[in-house]
C-alpha atoms as a PDB file:
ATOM      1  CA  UNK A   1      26.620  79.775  72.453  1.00  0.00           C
ATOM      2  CA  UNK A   2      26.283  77.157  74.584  1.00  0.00           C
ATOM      3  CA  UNK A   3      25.258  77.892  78.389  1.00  0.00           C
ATOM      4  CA  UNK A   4      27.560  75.599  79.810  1.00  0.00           C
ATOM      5  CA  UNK A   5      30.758  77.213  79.066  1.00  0.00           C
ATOM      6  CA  UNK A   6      32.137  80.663  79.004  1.00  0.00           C
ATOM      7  CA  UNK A   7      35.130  82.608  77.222  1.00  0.00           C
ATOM      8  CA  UNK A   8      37.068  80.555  74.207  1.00  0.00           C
ATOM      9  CA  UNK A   9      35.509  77.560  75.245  1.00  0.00           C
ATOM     10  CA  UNK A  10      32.092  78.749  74.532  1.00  0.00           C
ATOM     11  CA  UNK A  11      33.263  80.507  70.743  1.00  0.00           C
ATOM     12  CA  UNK A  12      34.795  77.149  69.913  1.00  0.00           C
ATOM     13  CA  UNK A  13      31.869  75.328  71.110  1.00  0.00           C
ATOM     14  CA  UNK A  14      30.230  77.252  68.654  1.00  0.00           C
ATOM     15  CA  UNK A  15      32.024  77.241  65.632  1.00  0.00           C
ATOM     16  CA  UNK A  16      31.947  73.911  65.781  1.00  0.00           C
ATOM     17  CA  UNK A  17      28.203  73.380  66.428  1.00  0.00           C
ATOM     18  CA  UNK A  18      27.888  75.394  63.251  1.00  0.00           C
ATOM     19  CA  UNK A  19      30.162  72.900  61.026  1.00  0.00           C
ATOM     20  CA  UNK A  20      28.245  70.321  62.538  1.00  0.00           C
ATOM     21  CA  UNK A  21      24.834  71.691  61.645  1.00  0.00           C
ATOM     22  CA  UNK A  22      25.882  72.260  58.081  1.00  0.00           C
ATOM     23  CA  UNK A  23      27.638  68.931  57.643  1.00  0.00           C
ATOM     24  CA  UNK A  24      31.381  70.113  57.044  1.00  0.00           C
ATOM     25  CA  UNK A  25      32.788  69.222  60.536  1.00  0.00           C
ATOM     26  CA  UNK A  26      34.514  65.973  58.747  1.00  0.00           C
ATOM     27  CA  UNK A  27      35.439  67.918  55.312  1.00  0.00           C
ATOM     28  CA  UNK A  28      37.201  70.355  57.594  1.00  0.00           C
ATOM     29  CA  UNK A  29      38.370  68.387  59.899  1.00  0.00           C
ATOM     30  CA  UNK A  30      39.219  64.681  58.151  1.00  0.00           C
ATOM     31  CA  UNK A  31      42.091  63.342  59.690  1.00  0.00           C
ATOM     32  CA  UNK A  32      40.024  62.546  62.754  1.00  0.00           C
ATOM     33  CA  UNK A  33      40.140  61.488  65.686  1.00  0.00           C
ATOM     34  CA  UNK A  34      42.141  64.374  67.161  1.00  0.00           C
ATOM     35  CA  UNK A  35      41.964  65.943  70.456  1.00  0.00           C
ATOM     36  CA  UNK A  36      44.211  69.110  71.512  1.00  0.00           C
ATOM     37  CA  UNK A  37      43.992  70.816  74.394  1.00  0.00           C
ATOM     38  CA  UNK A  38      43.934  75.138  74.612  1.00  0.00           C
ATOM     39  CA  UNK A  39      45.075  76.941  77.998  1.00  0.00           C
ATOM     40  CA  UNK A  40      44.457  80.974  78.618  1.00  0.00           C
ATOM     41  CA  UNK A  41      47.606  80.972  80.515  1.00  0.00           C
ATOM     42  CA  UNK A  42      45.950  84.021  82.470  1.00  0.00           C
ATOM     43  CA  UNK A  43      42.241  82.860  82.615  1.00  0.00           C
ATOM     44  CA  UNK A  44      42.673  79.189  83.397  1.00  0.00           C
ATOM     45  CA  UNK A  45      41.257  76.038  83.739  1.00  0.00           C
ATOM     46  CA  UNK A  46      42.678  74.294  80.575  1.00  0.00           C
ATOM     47  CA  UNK A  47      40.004  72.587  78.106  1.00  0.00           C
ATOM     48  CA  UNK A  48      40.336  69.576  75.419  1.00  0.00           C
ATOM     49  CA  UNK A  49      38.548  70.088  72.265  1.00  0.00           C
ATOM     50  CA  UNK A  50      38.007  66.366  70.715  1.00  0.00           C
ATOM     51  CA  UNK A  51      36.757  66.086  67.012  1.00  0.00           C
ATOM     52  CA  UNK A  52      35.703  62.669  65.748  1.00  0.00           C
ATOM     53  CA  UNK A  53      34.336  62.614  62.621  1.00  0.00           C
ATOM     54  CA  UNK A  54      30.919  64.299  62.769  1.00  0.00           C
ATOM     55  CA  UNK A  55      30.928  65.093  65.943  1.00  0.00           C
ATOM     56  CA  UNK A  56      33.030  66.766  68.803  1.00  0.00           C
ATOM     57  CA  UNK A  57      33.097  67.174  72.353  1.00  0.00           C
ATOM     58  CA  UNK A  58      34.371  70.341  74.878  1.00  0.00           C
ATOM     59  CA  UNK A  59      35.502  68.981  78.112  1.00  0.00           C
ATOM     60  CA  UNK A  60      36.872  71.798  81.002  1.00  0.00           C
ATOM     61  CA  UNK A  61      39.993  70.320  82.486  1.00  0.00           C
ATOM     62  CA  UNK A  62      39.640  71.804  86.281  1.00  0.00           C
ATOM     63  CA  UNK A  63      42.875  70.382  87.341  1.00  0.00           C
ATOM     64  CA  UNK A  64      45.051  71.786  84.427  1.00  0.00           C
ATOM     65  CA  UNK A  65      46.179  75.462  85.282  1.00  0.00           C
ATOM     66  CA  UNK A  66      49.655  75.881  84.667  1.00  0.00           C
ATOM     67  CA  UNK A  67      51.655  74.657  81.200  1.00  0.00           C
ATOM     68  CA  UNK A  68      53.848  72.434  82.983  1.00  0.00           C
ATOM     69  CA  UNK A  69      50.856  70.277  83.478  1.00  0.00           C
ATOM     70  CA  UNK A  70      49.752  70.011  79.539  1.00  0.00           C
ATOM     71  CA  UNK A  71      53.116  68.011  79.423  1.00  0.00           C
ATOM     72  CA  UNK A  72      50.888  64.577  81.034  1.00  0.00           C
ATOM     73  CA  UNK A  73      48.536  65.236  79.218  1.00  0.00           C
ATOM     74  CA  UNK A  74      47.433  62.260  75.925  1.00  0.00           C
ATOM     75  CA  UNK A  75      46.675  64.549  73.197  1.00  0.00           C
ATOM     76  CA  UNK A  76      47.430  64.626  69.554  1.00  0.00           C
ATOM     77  CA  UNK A  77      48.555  68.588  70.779  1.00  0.00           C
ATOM     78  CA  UNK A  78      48.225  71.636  72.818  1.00  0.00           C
ATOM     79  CA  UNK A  79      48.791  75.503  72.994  1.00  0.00           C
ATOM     80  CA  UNK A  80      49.165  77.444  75.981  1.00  0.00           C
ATOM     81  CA  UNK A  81      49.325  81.188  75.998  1.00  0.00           C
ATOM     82  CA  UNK A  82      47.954  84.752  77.334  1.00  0.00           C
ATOM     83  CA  UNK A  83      45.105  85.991  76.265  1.00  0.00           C
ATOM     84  CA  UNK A  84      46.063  88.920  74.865  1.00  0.00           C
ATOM     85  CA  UNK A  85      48.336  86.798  72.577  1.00  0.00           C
ATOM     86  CA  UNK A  86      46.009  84.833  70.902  1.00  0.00           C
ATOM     87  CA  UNK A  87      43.521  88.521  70.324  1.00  0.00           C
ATOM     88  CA  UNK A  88      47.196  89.455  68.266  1.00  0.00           C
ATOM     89  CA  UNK A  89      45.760  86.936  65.828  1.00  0.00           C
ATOM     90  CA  UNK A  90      48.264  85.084  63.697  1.00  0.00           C
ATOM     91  CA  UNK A  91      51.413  87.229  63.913  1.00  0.00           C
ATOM     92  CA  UNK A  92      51.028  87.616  67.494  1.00  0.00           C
ATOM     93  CA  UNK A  93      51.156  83.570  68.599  1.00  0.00           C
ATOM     94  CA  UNK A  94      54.370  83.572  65.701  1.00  0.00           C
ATOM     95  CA  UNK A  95      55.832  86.362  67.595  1.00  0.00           C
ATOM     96  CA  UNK A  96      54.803  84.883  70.935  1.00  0.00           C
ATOM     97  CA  UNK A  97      56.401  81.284  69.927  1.00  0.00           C
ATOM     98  CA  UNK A  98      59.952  83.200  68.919  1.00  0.00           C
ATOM     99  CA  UNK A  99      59.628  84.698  72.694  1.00  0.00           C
ATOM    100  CA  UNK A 100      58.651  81.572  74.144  1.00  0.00           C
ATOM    101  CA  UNK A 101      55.617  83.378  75.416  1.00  0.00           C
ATOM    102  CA  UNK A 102      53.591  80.399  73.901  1.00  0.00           C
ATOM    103  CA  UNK A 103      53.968  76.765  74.575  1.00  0.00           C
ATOM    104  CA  UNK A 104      52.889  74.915  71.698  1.00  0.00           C
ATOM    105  CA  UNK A 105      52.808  70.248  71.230  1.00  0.00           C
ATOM    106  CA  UNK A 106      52.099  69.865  67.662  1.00  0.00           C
ATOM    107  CA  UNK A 107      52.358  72.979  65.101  1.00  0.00           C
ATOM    108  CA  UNK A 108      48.951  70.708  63.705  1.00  0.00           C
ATOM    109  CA  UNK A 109      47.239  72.737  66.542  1.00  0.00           C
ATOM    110  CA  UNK A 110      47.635  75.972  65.197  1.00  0.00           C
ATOM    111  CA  UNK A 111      45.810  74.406  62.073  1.00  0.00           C
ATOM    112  CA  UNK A 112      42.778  73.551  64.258  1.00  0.00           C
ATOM    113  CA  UNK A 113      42.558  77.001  65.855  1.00  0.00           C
ATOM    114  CA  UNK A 114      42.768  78.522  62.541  1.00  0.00           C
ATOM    115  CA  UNK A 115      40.348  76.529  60.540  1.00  0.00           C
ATOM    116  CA  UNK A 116      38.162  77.707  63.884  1.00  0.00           C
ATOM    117  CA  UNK A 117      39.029  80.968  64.017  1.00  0.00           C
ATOM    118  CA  UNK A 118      37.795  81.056  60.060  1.00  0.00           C
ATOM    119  CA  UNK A 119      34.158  79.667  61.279  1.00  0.00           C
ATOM    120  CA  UNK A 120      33.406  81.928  64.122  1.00  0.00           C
END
């Protein structure tokens, strides 16, 4: 993992240095640029995940705590929820959507997490 971030950030970071390594960050990811943006509703900051091409970049958004904020955000999508949501796994965030537990911009998103979740 990467020492400069901790928690989700750090797992993504990694599953997407992986893909990068082996040359499938664009097969998995071709309709690129995208950037979305993930919040741990209960372990905050907020951090953008940005994939362009063969490449990517993790940026920790300091001032983004709350979900009201994602709302200003530019982003092609976002997903805010608690943590012990998204460790539900896939029925968990559908569950947590019907609630309204989970704020979600772009169903796209959950694509991105999952084609993540499937590398790490």
């Amino acid at each position: 993992m990467c020492p400069l971030y901790e928690g989700l950030p750090a797992v993504i970071y990694s599953g997407l240095w992986v893909l990068k390594i082996f040359k499938k960050l664009e097969k998995l990811f071709p309709k690129t640029p995208v950037k979305v943006i993930f919040l741990l509703i209960d372990s905050p900051p907020a951090f953008s995940v940005k994939i362009d091409k063969c490449n990517f970049e993790i940026e920790i958004l300091n001032d983004i705590k709350d979900p009201k904020d994602l709302e200003n955000i530019e982003c092609d999508g976002y997903l805010a929820l608690p943590t012990e949501i998204l460790y539900k796994g896939v029925e968990g965030i559908r569950k947590g959507i019907e609630e309204e537990k989970v704020k979600l911009k772009n169903f796209e998103t959950l694509a991105i997490l999952g084609k993540l979740a499937g590398v790490m």
